[in-house]
N, C-alpha and C. Protein backbone atom coordinates (compact mmCIF):
# COMPACT_ATOMS: atom_id res chain seq x y z
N UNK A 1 55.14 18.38 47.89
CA UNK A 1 54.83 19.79 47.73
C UNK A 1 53.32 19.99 47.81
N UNK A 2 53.16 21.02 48.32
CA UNK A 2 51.32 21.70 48.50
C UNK A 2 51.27 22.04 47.01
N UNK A 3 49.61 22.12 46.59
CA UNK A 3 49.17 22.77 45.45
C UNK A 3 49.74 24.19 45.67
N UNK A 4 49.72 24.83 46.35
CA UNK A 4 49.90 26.13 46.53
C UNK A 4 51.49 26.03 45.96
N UNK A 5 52.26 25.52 46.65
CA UNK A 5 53.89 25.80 46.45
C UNK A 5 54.24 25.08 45.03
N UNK A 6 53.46 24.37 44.01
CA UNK A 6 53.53 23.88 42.75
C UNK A 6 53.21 24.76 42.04
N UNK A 7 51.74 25.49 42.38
CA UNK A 7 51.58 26.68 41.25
C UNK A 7 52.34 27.58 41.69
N UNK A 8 53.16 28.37 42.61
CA UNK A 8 53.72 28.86 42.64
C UNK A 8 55.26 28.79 42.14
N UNK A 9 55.63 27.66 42.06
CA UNK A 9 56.74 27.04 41.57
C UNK A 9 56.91 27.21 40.02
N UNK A 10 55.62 26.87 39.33
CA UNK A 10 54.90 26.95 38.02
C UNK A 10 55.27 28.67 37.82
N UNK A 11 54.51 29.53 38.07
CA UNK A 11 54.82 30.74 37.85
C UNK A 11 55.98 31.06 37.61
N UNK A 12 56.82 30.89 39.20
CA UNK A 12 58.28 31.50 38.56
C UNK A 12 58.94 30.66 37.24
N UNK A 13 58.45 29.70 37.31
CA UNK A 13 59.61 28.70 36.33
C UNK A 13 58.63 29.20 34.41
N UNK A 14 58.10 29.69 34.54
CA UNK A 14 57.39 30.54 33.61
C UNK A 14 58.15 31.63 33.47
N UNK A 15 57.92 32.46 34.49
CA UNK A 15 58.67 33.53 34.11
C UNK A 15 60.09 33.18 33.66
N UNK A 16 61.07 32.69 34.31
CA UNK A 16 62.06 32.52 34.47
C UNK A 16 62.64 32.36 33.44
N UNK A 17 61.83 30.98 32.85
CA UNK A 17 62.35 29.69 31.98
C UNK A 17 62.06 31.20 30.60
N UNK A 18 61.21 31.96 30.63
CA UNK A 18 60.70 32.05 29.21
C UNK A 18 61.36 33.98 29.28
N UNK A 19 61.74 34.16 30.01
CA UNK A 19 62.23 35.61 29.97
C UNK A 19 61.77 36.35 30.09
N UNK A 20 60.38 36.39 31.42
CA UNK A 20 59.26 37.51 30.83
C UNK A 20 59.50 38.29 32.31
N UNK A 21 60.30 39.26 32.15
CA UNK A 21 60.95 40.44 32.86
C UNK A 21 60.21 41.07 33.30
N UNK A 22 58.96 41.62 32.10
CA UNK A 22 57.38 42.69 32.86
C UNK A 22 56.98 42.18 33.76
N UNK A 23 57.14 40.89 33.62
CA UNK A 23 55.79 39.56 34.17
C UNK A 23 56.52 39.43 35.76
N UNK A 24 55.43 39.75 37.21
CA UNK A 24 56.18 38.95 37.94
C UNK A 24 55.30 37.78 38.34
N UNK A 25 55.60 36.71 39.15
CA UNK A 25 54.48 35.03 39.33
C UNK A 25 54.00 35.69 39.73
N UNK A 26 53.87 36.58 40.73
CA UNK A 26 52.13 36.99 41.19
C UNK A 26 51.06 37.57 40.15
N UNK A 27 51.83 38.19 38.91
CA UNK A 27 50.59 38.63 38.13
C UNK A 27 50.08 37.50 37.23
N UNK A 28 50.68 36.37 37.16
CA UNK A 28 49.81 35.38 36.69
C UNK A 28 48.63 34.53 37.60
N UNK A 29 47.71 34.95 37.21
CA UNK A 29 46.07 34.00 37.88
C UNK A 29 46.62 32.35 37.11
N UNK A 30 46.13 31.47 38.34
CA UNK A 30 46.14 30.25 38.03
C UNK A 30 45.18 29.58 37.07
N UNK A 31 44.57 30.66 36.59
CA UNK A 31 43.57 29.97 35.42
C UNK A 31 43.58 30.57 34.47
N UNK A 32 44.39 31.71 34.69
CA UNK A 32 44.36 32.63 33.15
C UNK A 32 45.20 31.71 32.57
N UNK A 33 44.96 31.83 30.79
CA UNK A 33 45.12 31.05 29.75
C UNK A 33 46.50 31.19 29.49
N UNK A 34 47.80 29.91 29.43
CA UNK A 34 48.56 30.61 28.83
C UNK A 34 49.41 30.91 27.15
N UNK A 35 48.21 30.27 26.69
CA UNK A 35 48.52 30.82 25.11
C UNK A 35 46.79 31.75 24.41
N UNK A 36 47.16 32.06 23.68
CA UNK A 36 45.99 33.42 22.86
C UNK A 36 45.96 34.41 24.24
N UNK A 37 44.83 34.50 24.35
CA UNK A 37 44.21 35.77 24.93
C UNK A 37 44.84 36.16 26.16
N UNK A 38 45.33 34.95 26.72
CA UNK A 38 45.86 34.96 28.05
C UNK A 38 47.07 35.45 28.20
N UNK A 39 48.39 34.61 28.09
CA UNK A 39 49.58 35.16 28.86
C UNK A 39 50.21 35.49 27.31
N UNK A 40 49.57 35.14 26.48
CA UNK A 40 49.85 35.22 25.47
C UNK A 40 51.03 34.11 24.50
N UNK A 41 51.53 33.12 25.19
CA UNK A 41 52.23 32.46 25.02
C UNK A 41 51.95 31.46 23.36
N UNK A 42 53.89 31.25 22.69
CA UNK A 42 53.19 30.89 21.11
C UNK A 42 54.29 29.53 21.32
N UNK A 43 54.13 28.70 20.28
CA UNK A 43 54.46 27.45 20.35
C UNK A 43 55.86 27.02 20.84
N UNK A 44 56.81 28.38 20.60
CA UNK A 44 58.45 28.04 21.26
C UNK A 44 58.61 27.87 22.20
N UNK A 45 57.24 29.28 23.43
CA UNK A 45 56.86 29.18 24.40
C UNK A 45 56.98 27.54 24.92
N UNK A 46 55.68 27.01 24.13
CA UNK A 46 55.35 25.96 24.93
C UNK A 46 56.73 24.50 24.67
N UNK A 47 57.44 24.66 23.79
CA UNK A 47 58.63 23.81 23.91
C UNK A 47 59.72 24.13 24.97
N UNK A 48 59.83 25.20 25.14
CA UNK A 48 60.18 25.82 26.41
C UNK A 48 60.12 25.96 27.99
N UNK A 49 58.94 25.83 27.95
CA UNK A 49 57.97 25.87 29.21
C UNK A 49 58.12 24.10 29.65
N UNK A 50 57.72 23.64 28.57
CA UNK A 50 57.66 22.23 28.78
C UNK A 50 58.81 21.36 29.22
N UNK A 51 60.15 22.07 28.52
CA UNK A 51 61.55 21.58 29.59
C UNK A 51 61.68 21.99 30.46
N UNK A 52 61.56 22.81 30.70
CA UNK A 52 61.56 23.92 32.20
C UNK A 52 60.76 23.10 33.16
N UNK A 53 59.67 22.75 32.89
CA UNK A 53 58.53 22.19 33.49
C UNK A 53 59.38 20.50 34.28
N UNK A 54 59.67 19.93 32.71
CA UNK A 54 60.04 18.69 33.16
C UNK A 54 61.60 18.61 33.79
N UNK A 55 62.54 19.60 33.69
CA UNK A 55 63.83 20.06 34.93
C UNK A 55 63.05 19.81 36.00
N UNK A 56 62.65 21.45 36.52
CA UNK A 56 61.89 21.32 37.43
C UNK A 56 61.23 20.53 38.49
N UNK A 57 60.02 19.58 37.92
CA UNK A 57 59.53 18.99 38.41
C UNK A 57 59.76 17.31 38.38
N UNK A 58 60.92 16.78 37.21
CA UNK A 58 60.81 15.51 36.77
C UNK A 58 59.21 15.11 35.84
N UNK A 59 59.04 15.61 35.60
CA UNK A 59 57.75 14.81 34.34
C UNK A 59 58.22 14.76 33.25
N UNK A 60 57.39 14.01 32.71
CA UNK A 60 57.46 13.38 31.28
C UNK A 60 56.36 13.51 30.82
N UNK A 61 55.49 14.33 29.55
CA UNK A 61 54.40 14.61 28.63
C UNK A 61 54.53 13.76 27.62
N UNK A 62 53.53 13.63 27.18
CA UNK A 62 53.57 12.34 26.42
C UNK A 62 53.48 13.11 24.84
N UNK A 63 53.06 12.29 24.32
CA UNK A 63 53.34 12.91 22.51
C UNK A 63 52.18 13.40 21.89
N UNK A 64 51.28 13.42 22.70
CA UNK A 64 49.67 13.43 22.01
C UNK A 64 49.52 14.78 22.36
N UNK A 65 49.58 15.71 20.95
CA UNK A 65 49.22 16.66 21.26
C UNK A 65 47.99 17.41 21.55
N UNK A 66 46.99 16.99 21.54
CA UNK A 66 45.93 17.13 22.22
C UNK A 66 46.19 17.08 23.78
N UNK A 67 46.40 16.11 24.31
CA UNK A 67 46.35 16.21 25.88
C UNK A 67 47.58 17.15 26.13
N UNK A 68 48.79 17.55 25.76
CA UNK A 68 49.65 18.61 25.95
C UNK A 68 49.22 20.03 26.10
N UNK A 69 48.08 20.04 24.94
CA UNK A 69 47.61 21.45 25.36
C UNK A 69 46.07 21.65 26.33
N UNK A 70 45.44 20.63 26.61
CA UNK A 70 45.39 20.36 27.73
C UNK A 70 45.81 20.57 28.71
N UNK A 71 47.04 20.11 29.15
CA UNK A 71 47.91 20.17 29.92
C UNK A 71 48.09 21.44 30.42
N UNK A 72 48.68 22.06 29.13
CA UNK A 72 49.39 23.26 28.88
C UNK A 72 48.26 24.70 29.16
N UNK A 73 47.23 24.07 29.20
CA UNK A 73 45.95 25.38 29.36
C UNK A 73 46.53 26.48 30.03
N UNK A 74 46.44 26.12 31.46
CA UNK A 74 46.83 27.21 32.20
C UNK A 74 47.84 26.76 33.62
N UNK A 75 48.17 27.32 34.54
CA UNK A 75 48.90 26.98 35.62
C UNK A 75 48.23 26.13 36.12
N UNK A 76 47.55 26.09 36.44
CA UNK A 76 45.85 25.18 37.41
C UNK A 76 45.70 23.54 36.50
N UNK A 77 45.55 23.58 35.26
CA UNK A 77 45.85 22.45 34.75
C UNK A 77 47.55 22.01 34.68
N UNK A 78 48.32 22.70 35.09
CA UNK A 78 49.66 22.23 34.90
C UNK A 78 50.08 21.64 36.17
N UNK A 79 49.41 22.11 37.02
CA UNK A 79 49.71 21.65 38.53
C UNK A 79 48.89 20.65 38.76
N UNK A 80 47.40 21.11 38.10
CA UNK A 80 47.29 18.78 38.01
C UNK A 80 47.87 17.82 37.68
N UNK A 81 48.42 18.16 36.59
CA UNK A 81 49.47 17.25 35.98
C UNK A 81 50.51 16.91 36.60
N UNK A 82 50.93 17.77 37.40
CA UNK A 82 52.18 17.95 38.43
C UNK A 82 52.17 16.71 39.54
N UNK A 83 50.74 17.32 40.06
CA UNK A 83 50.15 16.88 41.34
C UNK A 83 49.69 15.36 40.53
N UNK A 84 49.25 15.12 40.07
CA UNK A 84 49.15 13.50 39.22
C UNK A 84 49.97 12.64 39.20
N UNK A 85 50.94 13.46 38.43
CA UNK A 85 52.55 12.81 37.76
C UNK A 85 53.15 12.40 39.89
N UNK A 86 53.35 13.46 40.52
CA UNK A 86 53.99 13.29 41.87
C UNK A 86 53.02 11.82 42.64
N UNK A 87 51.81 11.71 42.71
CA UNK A 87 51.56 10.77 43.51
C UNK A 87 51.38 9.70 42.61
N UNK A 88 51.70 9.41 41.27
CA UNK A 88 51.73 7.93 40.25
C UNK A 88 52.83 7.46 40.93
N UNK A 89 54.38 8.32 40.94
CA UNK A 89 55.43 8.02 41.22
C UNK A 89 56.10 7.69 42.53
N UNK A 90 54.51 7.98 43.51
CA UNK A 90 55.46 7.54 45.01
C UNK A 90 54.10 6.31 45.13
């Protein structure tokens, strides 16, 4: 997959996964934040997001929650992770 078709992939599976009906993937920016100020997203969110994520794409996040929210920043850091996780594994 292109960066492009991952964050885009990312978006819908955001919306999708988390029920956000107002929200369509195009109004999420790949760097807007998605917890506080940003998409506004709160911790169920991110248990949520994070299966969705790993359906999706096959990943596995590790336990350290520090690098999760990392991870978890925004679309743009999630698609590194994406894009990381995809070329470790081939």
């Amino acid at each position: 997959m292109t960066r492009e078709e991952i964050e885009r992939k990312l978006k819908e599976t955001i919306v999708s996964s988390l029920d956000l009906e107002d929200l369509a993937p195009e109004g999420i920016e790949s760097d807007m934040p998605l917890f506080g100020e940003g998409l506004g997203l709160d911790s169920i969110d991110a248990l949520e997001l994070g299966m969705a994520v790993k359906k999706a794409f096959g990943v596995t996040f590790s336990s350290d929650a520090a690098e999760n929210r990392r991870i978890f920043r925004s679309v743009s850091t999630l698609a590194d992770f994406v894009e990381k996780s995809q070329q470790s594994a081939n």
